[in-house]
Protein backbone atom coordinates (compact mmCIF):
# COMPACT_ATOMS: atom_id res chain seq x y z
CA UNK A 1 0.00 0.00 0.00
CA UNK A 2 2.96 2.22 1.10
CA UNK A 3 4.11 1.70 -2.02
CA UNK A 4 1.19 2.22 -3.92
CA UNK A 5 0.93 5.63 -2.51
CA UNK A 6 4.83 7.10 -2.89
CA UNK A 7 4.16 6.05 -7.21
CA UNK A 8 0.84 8.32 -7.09
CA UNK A 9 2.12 10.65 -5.21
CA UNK A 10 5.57 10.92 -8.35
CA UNK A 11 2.96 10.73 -10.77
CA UNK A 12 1.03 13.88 -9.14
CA UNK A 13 4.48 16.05 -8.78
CA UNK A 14 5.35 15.01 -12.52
CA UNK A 15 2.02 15.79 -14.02
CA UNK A 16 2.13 19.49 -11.66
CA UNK A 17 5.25 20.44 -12.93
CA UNK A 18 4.69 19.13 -16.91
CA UNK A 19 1.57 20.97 -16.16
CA UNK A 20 3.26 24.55 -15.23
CA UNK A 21 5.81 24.10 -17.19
CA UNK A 22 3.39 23.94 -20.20
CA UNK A 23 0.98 26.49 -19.28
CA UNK A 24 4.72 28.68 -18.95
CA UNK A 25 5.49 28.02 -22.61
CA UNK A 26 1.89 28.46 -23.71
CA UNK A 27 1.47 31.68 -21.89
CA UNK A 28 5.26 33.33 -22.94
CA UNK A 29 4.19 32.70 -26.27
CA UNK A 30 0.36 34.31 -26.26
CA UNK A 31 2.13 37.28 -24.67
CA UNK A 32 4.73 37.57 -27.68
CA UNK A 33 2.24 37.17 -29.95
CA UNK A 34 0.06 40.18 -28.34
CA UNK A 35 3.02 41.98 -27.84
CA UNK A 36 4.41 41.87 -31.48
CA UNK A 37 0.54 42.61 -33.02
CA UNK A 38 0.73 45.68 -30.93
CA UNK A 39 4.21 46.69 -31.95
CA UNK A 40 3.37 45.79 -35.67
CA UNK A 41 -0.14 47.76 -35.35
CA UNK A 42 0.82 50.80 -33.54
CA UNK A 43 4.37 51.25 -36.25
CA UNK A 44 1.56 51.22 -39.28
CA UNK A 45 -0.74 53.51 -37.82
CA UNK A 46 2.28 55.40 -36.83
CA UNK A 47 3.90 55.35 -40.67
CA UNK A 48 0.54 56.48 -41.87
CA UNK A 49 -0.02 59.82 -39.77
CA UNK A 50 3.94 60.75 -40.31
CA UNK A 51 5.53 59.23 -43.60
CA UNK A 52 8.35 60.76 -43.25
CA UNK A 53 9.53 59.18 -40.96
CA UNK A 54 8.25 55.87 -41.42
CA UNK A 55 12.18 54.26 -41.85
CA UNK A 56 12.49 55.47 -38.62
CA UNK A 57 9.47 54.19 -36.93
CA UNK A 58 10.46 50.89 -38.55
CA UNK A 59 13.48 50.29 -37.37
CA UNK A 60 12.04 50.74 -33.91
CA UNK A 61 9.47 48.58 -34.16
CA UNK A 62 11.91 45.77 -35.69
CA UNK A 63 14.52 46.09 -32.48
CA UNK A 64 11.17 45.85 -30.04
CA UNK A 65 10.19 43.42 -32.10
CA UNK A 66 13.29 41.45 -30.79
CA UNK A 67 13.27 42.60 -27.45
CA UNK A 68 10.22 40.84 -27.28
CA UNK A 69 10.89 37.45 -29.29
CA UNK A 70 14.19 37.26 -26.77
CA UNK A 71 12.39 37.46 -23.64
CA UNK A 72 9.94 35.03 -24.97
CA UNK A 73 12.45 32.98 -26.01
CA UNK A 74 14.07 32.80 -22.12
CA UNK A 75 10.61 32.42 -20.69
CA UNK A 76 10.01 29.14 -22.47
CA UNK A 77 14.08 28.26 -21.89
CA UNK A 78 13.03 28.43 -18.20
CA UNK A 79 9.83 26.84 -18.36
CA UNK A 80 12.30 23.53 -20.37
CA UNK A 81 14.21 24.11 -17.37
CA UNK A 82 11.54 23.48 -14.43
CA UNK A 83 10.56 20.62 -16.69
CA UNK A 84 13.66 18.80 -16.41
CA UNK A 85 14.09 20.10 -13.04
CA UNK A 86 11.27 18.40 -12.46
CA UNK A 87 12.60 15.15 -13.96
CA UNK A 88 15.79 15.35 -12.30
CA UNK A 89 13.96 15.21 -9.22
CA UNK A 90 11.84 12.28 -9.24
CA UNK A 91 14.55 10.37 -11.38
């Protein structure tokens, strides 16, 4: 029975931190995705009242463009990371 219980109780830790480290990934990624439609929308609307400077207000939006795909990119690096933390532990 003992024994039983310790295996259910692995299972539940593995699942919980598969689980977050999932919902992590998913959620970095939604957020990059808003993030870079509101970059990409607000540089348009911006080229449109002022093009003029529209090179300018490109280039902007490309480098926050990246700033934003990089952190995205280390949010789901960390949320690999609790995964195989989570591994390491029970294994």
């Amino acid at each position: 029975m003992m024994m039983m219980q310790a295996a259910v109780e692995t299972a539940n830790a593995l699942s919980n931190g598969l689980l977050g480290a999932a919902l992590g990934a998913g959620l970095a990624v939604i957020g990059a995705g808003i993030g870079i439609g509101l970059i990409g929308s607000r540089a348009m609307e911006g080229m449109a009242r002022q093009p003029e400077i529209a090179g300018t207000i490109q280039t902007g939006a490309l480098i926050l463009a990246a700033f934003v795909e990089g952190a995205t990119l280390f949010a789901i690096v960390v949320a690999f990371l609790v995964q195989a933390g989570v591994f390491a532990a029970l294994g």
